[in-house]
PDB file of N, CA and C in Angstrom:
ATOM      1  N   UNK A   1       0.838  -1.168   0.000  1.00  0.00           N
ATOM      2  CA  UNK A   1       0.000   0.000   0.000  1.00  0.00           C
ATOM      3  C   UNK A   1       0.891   1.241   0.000  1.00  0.00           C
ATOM      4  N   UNK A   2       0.757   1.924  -0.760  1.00  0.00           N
ATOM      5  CA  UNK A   2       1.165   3.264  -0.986  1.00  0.00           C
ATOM      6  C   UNK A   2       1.129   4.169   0.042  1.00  0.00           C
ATOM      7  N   UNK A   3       1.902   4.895   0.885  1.00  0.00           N
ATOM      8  CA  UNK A   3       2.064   6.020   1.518  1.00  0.00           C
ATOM      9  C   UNK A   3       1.636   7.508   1.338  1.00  0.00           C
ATOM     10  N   UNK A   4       0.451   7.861   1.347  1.00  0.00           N
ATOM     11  CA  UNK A   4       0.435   9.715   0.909  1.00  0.00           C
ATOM     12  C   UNK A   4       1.281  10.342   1.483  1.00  0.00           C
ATOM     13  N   UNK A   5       1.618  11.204   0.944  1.00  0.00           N
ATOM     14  CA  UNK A   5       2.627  12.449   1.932  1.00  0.00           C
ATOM     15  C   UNK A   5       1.542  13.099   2.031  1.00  0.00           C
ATOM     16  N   UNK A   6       2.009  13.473   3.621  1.00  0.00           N
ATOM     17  CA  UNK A   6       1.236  14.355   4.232  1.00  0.00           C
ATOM     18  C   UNK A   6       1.083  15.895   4.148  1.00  0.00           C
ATOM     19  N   UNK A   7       0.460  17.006   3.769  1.00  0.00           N
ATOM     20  CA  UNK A   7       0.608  18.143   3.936  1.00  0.00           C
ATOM     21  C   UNK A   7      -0.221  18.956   5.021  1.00  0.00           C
ATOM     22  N   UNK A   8       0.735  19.580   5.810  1.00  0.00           N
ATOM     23  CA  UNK A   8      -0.257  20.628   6.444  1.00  0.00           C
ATOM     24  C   UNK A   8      -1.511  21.197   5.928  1.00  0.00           C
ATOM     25  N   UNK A   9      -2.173  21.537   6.565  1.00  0.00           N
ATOM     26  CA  UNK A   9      -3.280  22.684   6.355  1.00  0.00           C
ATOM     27  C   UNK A   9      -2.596  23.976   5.833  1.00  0.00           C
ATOM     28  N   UNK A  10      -1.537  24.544   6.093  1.00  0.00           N
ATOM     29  CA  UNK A  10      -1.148  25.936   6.719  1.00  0.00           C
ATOM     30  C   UNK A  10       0.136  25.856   5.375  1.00  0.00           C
ATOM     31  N   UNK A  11       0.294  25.163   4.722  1.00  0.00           N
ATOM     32  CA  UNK A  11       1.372  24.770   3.417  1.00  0.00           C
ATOM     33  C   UNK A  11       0.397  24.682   2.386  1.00  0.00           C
ATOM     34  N   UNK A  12      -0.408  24.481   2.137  1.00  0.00           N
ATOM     35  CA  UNK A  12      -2.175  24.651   1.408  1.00  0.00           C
ATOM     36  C   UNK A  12      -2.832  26.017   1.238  1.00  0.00           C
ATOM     37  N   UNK A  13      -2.943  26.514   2.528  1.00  0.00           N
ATOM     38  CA  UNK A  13      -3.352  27.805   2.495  1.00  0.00           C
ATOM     39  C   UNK A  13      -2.140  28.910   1.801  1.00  0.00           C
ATOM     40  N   UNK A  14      -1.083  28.709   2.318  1.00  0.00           N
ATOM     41  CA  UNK A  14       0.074  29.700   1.884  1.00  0.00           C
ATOM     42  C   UNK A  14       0.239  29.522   0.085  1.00  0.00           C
ATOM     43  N   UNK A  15       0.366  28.277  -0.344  1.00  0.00           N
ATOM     44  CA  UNK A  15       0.782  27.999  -1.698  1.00  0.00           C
ATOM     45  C   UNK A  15      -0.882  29.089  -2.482  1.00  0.00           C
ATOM     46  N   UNK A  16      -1.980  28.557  -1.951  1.00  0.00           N
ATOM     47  CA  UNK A  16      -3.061  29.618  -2.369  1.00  0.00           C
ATOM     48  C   UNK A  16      -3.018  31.127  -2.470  1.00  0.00           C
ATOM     49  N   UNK A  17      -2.252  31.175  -1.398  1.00  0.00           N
ATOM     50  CA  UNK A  17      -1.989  32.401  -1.240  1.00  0.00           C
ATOM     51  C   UNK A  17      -1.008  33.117  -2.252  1.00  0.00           C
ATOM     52  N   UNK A  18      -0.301  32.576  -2.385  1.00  0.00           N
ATOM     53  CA  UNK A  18       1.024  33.202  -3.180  1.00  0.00           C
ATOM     54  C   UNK A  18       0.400  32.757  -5.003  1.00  0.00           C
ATOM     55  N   UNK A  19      -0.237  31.825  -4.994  1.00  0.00           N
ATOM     56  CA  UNK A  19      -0.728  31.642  -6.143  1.00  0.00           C
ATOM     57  C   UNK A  19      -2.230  33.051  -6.539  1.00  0.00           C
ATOM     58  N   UNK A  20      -2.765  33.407  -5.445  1.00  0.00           N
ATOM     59  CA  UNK A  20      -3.862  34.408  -5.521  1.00  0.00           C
ATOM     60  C   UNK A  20      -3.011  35.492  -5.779  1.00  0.00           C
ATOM     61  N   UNK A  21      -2.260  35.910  -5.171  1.00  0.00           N
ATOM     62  CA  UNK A  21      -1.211  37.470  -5.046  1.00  0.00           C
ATOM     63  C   UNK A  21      -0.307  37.112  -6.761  1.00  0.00           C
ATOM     64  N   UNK A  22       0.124  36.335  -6.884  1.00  0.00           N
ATOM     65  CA  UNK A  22       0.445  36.228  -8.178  1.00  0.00           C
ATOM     66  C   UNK A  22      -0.354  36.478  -9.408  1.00  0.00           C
ATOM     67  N   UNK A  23      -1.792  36.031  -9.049  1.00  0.00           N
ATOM     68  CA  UNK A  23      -2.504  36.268  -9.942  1.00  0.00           C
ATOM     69  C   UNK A  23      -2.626  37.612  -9.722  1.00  0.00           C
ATOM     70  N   UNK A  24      -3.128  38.120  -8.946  1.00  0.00           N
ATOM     71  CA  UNK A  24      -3.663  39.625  -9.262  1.00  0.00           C
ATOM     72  C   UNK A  24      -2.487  40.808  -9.567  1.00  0.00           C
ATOM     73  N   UNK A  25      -1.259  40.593  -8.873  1.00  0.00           N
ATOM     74  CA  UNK A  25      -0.070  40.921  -9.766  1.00  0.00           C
ATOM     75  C   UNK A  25      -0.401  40.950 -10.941  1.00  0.00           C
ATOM     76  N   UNK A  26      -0.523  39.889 -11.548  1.00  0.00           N
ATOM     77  CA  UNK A  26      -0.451  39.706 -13.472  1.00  0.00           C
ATOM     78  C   UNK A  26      -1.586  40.532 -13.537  1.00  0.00           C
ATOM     79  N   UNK A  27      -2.384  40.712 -12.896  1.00  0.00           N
ATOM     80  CA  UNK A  27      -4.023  41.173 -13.987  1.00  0.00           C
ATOM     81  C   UNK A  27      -3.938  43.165 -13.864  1.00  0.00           C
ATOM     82  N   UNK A  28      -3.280  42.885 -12.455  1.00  0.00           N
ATOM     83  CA  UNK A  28      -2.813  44.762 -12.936  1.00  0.00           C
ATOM     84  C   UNK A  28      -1.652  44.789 -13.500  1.00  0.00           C
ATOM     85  N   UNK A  29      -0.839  44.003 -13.884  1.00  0.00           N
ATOM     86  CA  UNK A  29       0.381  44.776 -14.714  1.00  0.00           C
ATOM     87  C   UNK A  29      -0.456  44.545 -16.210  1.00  0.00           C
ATOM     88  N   UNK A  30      -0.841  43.529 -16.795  1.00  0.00           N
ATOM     89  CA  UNK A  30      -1.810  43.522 -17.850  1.00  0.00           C
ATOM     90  C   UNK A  30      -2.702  44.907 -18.007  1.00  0.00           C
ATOM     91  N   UNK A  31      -3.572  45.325 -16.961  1.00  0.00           N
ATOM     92  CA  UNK A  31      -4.390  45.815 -17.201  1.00  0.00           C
ATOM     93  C   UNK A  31      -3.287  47.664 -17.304  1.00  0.00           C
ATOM     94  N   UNK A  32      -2.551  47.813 -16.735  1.00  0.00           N
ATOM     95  CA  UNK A  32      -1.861  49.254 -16.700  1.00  0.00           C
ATOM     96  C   UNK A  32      -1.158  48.797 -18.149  1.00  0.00           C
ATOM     97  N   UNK A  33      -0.747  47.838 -18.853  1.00  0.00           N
ATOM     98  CA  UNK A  33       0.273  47.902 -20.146  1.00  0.00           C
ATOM     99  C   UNK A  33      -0.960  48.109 -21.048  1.00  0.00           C
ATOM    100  N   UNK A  34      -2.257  47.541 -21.418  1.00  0.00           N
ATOM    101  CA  UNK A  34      -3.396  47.461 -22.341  1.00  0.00           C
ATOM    102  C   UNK A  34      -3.698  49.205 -22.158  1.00  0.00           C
ATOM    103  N   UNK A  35      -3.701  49.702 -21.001  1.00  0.00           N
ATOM    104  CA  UNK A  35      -4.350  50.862 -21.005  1.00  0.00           C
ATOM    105  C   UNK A  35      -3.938  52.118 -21.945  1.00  0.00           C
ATOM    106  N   UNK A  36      -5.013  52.401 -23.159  1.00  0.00           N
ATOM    107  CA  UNK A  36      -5.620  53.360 -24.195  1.00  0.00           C
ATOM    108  C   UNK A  36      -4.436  54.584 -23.837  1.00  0.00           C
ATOM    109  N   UNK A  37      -3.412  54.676 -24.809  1.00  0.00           N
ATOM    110  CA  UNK A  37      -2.722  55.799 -24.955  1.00  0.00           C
ATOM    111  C   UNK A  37      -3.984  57.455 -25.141  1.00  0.00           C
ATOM    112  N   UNK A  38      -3.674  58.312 -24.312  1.00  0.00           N
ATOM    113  CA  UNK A  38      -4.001  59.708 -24.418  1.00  0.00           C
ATOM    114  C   UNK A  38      -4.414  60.078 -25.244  1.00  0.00           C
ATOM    115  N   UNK A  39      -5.447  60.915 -26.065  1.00  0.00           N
ATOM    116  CA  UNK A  39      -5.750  61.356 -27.284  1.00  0.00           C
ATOM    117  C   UNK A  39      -4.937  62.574 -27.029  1.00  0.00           C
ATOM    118  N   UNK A  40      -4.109  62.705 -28.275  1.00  0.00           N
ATOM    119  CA  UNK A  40      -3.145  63.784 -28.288  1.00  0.00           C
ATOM    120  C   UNK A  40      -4.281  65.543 -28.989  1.00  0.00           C
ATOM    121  N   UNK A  41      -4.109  66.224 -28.124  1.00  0.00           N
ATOM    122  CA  UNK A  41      -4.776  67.265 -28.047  1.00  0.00           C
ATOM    123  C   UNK A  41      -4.817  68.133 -29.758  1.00  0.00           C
ATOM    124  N   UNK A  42      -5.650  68.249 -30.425  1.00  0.00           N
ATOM    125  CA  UNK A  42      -5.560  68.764 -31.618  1.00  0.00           C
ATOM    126  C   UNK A  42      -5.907  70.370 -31.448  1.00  0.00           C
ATOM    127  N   UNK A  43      -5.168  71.280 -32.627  1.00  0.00           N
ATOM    128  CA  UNK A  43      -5.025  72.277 -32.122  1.00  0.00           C
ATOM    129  C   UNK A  43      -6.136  73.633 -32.616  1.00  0.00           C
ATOM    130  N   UNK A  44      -6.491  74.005 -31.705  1.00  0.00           N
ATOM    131  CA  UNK A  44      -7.836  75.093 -32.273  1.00  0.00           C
ATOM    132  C   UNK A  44      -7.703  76.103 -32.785  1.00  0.00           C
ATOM    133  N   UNK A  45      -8.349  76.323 -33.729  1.00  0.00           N
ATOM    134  CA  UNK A  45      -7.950  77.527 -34.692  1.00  0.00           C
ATOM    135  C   UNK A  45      -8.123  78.976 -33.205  1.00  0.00           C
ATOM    136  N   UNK A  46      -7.927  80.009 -33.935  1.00  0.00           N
ATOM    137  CA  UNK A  46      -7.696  80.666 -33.387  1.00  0.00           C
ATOM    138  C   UNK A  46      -9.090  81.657 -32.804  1.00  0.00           C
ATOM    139  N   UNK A  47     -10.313  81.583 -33.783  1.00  0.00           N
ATOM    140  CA  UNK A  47     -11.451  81.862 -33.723  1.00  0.00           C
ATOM    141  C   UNK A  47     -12.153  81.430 -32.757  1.00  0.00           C
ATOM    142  N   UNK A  48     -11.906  79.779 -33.130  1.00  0.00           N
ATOM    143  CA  UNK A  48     -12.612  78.741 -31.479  1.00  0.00           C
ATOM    144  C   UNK A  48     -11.724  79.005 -30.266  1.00  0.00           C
ATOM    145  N   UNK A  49     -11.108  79.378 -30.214  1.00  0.00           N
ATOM    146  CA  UNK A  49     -10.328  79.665 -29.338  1.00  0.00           C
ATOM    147  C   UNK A  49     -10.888  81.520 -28.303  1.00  0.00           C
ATOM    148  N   UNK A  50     -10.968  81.861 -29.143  1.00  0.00           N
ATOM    149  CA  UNK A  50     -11.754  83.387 -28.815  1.00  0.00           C
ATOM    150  C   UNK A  50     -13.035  82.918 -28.561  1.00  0.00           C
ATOM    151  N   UNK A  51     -13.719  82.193 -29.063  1.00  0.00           N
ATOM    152  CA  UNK A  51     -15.343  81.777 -28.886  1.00  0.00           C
ATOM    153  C   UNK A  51     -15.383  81.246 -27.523  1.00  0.00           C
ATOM    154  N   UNK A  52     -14.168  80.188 -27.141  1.00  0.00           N
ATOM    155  CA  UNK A  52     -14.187  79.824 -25.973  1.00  0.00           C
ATOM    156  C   UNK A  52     -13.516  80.647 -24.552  1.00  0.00           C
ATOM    157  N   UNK A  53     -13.420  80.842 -24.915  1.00  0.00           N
ATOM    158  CA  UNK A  53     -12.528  82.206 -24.059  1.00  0.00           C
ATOM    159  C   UNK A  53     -13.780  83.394 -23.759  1.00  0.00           C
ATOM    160  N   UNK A  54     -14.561  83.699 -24.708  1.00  0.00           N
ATOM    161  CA  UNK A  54     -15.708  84.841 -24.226  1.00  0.00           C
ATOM    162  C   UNK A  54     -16.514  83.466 -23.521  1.00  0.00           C
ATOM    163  N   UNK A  55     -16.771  82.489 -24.045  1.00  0.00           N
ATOM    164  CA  UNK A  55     -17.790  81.692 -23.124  1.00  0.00           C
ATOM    165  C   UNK A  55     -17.508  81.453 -21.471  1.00  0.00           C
ATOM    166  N   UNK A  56     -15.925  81.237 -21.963  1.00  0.00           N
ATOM    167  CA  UNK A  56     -15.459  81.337 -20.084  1.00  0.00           C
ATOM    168  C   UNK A  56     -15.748  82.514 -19.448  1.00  0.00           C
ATOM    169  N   UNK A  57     -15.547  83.694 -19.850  1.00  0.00           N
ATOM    170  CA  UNK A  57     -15.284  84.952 -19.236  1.00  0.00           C
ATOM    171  C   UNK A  57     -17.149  85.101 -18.837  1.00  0.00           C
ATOM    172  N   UNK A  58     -17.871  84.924 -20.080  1.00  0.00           N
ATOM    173  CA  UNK A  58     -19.460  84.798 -19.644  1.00  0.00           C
ATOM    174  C   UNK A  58     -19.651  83.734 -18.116  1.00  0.00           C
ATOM    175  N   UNK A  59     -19.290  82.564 -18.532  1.00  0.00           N
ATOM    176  CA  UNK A  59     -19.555  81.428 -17.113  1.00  0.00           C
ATOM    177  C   UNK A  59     -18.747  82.414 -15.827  1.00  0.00           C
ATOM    178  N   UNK A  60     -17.976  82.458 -15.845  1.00  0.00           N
ATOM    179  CA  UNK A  60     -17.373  83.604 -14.638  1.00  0.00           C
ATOM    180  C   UNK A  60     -18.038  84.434 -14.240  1.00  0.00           C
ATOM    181  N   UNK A  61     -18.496  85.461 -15.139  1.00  0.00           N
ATOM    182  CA  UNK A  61     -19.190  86.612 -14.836  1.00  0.00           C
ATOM    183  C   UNK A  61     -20.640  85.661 -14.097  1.00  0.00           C
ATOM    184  N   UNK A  62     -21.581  84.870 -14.381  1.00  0.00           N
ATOM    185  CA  UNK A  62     -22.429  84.293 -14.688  1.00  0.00           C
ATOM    186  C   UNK A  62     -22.021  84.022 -12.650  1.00  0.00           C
ATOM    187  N   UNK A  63     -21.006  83.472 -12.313  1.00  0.00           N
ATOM    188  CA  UNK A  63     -20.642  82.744 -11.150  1.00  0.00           C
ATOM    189  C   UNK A  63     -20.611  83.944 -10.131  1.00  0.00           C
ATOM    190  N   UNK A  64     -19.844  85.062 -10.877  1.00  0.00           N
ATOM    191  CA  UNK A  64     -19.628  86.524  -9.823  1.00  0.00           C
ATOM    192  C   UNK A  64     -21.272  87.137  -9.311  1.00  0.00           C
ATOM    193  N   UNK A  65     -22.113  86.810 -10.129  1.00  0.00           N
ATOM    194  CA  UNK A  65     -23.523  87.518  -9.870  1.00  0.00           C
ATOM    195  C   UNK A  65     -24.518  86.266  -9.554  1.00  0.00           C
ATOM    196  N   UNK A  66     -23.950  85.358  -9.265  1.00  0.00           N
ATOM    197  CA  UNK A  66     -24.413  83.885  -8.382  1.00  0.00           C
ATOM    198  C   UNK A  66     -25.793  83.511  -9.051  1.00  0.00           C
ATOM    199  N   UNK A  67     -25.581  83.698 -10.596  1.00  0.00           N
ATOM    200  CA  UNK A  67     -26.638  83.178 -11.591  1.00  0.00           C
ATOM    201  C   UNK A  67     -26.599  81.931 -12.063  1.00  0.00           C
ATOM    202  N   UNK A  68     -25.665  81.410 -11.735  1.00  0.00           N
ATOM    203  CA  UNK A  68     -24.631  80.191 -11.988  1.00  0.00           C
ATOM    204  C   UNK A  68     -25.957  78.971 -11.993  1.00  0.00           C
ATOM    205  N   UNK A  69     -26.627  78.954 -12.573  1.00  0.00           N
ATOM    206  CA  UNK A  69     -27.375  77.644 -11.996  1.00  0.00           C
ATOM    207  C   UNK A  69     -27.194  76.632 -13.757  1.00  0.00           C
ATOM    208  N   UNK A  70     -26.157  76.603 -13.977  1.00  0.00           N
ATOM    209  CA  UNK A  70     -25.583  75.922 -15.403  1.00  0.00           C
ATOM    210  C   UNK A  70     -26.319  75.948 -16.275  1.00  0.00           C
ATOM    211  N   UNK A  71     -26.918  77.153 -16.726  1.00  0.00           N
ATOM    212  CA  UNK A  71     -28.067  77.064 -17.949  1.00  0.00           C
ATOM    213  C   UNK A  71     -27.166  78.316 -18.582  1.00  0.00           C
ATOM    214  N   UNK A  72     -26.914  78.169 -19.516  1.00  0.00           N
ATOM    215  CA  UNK A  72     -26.488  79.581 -20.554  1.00  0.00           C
ATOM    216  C   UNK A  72     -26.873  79.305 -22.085  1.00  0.00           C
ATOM    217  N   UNK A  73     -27.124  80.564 -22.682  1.00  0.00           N
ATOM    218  CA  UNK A  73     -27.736  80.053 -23.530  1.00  0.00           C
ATOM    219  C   UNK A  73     -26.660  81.611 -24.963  1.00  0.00           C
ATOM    220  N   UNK A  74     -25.927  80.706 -25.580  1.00  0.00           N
ATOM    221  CA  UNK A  74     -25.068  81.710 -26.682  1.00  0.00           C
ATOM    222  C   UNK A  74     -25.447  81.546 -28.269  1.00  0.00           C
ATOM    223  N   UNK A  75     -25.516  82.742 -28.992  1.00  0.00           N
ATOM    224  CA  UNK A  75     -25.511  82.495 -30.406  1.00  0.00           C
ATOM    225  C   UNK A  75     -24.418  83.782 -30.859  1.00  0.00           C
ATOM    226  N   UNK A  76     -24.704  82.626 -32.640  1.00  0.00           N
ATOM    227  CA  UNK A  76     -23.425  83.367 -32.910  1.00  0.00           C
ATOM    228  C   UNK A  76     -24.360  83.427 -34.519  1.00  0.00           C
ATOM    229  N   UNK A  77     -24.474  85.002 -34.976  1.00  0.00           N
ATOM    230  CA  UNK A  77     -25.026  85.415 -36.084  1.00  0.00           C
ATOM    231  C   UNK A  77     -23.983  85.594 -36.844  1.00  0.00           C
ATOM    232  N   UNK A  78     -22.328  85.554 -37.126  1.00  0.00           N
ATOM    233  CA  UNK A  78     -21.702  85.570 -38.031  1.00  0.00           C
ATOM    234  C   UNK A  78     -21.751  85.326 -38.941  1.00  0.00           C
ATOM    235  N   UNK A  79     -21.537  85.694 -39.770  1.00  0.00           N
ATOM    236  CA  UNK A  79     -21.983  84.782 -41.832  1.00  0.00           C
ATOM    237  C   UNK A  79     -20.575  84.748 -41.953  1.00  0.00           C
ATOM    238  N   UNK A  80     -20.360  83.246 -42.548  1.00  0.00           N
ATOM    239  CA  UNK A  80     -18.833  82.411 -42.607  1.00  0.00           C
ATOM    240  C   UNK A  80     -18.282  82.712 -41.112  1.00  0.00           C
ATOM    241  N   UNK A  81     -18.835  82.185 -40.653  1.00  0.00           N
ATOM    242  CA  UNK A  81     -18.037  81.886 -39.137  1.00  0.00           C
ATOM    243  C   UNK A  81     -17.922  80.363 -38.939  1.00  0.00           C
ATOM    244  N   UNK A  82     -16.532  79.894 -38.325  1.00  0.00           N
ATOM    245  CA  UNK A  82     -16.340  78.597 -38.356  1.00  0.00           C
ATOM    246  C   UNK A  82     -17.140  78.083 -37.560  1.00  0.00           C
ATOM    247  N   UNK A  83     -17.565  77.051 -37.550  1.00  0.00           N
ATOM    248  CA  UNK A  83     -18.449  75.935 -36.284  1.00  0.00           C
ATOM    249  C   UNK A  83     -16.849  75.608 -35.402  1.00  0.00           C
ATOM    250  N   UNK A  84     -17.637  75.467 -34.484  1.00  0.00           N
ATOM    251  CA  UNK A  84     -16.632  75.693 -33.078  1.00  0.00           C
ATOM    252  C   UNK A  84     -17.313  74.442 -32.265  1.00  0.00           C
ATOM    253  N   UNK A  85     -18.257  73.625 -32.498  1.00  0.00           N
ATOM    254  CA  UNK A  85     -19.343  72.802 -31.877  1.00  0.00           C
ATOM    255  C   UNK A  85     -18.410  71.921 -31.066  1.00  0.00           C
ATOM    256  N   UNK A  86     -17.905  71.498 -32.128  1.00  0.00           N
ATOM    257  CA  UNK A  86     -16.909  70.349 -31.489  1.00  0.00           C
ATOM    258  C   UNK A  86     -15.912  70.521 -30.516  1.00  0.00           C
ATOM    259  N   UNK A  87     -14.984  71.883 -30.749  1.00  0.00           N
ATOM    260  CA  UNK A  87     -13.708  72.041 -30.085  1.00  0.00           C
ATOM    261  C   UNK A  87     -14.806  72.512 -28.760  1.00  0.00           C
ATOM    262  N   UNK A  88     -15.867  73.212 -28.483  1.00  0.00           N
ATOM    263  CA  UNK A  88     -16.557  73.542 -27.315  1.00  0.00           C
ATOM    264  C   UNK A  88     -16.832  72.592 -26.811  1.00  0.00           C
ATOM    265  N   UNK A  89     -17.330  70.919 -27.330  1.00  0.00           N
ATOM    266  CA  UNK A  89     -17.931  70.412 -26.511  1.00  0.00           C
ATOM    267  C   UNK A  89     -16.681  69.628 -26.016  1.00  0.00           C
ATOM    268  N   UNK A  90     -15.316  69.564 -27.029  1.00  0.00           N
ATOM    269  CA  UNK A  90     -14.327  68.756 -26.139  1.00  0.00           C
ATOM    270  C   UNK A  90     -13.390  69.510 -24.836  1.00  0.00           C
ATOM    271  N   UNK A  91     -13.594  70.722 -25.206  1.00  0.00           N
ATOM    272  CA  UNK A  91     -12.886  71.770 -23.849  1.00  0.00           C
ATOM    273  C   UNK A  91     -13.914  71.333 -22.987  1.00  0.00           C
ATOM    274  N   UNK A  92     -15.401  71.684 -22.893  1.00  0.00           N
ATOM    275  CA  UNK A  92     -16.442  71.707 -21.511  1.00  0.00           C
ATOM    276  C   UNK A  92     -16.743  70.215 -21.426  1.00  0.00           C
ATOM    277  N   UNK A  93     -16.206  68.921 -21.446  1.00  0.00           N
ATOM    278  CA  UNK A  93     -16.307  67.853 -21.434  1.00  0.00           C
ATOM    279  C   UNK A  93     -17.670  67.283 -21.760  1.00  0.00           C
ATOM    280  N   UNK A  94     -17.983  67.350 -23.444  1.00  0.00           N
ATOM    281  CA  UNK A  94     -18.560  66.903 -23.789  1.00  0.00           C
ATOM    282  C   UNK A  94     -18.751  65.359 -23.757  1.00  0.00           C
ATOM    283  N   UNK A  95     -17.260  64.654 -23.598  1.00  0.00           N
ATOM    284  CA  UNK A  95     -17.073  63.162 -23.164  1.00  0.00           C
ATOM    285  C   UNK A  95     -17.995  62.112 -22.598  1.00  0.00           C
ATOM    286  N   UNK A  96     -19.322  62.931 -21.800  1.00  0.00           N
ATOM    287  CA  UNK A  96     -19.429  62.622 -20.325  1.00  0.00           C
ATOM    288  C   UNK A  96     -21.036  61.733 -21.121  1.00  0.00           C
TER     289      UNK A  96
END
């Protein structure tokens, strides 16, 4: 008849252990190397750039006279004026 070797309880638990901590080691170094390089910032003409800049200076003013309740409402009657839609909604985190 064959002999089992015997193992502790406490040589069971530890090997689990170091096998659990190993794993989750691997799944965050995986998960920080996979992680989505930065969208590199594209650059705003100089118009959207003024458009956004009076919109800030409006939200400010808007905050100084404690009207601030996030409703503003802007138009722009220019004829050939660039659309700015986009670069506004990616400055005020349109993302969301």
């Amino acid at each position: 008849m064959r002999k089992l070797i015997r193992t502790s309880r406490r040589a069971w638990v530890g090997a689990w252990m170091v096998l659990c901590a190993v794993g989750i080691a691997a799944t965050a170094g995986l998960n920080a190397a996979s992680a989505p390089d930065p969208h590199p910032e594209e650059p705003v003409s100089a118009e959207c750039a003024e458009y956004i800049a009076d919109i800030e200076t409006q939200l400010a003013k808007a905050r100084r006279e404690g009207a601030d309740d996030g409703v503003l409402a802007f138009s722009r009657s220019k004829v050939g004026a660039h659309d700015c839609s986009d670069e506004v909604l990616e400055h005020f985190g349109g993302d969301r």
